[in-house]
Protein backbone atom coordinates (compact mmCIF):
# COMPACT_ATOMS: atom_id res chain seq x y z
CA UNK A 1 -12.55 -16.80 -62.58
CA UNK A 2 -12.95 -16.54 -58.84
CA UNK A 3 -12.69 -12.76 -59.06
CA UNK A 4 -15.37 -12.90 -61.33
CA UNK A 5 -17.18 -14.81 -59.47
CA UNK A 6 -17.19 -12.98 -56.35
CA UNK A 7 -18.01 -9.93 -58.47
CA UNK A 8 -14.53 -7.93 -57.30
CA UNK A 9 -13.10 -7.51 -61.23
CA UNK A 10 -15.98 -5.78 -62.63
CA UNK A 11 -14.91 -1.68 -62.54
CA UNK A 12 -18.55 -0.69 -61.94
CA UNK A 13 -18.53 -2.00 -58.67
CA UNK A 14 -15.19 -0.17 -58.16
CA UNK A 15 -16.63 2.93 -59.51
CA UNK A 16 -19.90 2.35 -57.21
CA UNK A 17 -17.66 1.82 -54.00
CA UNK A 18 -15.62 4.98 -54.50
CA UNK A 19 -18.67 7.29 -55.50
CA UNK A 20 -20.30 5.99 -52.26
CA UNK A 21 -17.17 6.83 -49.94
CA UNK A 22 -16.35 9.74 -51.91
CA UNK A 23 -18.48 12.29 -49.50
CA UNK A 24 -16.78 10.46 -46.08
CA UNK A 25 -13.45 10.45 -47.25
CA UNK A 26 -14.33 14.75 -48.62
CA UNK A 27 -15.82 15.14 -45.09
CA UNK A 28 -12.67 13.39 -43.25
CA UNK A 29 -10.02 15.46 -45.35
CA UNK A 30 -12.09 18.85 -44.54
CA UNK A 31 -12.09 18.16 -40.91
CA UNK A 32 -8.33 17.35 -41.03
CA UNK A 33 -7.59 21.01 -42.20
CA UNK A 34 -9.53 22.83 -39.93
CA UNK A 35 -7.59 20.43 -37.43
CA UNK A 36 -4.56 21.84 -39.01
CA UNK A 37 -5.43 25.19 -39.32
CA UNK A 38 -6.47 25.06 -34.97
CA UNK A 39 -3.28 23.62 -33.90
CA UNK A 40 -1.07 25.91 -36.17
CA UNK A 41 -3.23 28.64 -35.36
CA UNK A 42 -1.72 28.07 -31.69
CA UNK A 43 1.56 28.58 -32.13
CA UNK A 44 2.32 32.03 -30.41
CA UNK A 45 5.92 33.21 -31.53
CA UNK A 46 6.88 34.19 -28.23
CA UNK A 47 6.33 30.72 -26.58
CA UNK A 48 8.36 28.00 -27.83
CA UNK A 49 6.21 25.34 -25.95
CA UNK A 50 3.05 26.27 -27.99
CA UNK A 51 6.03 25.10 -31.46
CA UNK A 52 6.60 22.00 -29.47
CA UNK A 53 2.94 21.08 -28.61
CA UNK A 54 2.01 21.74 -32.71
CA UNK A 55 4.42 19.62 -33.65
CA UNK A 56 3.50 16.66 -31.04
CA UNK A 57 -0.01 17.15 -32.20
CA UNK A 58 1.02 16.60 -36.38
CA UNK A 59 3.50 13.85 -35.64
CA UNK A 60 0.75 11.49 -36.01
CA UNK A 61 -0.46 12.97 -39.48
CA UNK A 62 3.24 13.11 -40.78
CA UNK A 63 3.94 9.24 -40.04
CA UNK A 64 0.94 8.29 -41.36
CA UNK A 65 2.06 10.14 -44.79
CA UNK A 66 5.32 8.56 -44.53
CA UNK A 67 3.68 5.19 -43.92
CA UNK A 68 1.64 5.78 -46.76
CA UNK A 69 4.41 6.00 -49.08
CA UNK A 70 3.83 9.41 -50.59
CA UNK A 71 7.03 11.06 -51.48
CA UNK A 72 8.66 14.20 -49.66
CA UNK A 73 8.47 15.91 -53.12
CA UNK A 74 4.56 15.20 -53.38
CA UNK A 75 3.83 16.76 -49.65
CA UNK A 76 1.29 20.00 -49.85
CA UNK A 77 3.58 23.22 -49.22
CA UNK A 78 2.45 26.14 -47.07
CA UNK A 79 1.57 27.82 -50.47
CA UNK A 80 -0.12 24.53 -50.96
CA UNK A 81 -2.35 24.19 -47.60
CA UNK A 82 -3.11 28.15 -48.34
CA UNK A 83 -4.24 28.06 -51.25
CA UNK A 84 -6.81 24.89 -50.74
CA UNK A 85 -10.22 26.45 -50.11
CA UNK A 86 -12.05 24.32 -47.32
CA UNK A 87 -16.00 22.77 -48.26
CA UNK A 88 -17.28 25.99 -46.50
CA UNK A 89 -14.97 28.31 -49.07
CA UNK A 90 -12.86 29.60 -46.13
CA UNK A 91 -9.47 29.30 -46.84
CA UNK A 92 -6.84 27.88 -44.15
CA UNK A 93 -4.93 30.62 -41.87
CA UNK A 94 -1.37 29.16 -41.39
CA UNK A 95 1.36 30.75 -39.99
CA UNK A 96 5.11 30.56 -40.02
């Protein structure tokens, strides 16, 4: 009908859309670890402002995947973020 029409219901168009974003959206999620990785990288035990700073920097990234409606049981672990190779092959460096 007018789904049809305006071409939206057909899956290869779907499928077309997502293999075209596919790289950005790889390219975007890459550059959000090594964002990751910097600013937990900069935490220095011995300064509790560097803690602070981290965790004004992630806010933004953590209300954005509570926005998103992922579940607290579906968020990466530490284990998680450490063992996700990054496109270069480097794994993340995170620290408690």
């Amino acid at each position: 009908m007018y789904g049809d029409a305006l071409g939206i219901t057909d899956t290869r168009v779907t499928l077309d859309v997502e293999a075209k974003l596919r790289p950005f959206a790889d390219a975007t999620r890459d550059e959000m670890r090594v964002y990751i990785e910097k600013v937990v990288a900069s935490v220095e035990p011995d300064e509790p402002a560097t803690a602070e700073a981290m965790t004004a920097l992630l806010q933004p990234l953590a209300d954005f995947t509570a926005k998103s409606g992922t579940s607290p049981d579906t968020q990466p672990t530490t284990a998680d973020l450490e063992a996700t190779p990054f496109a270069d092959g480097a794994a993340p460096l995170l620290t408690e």
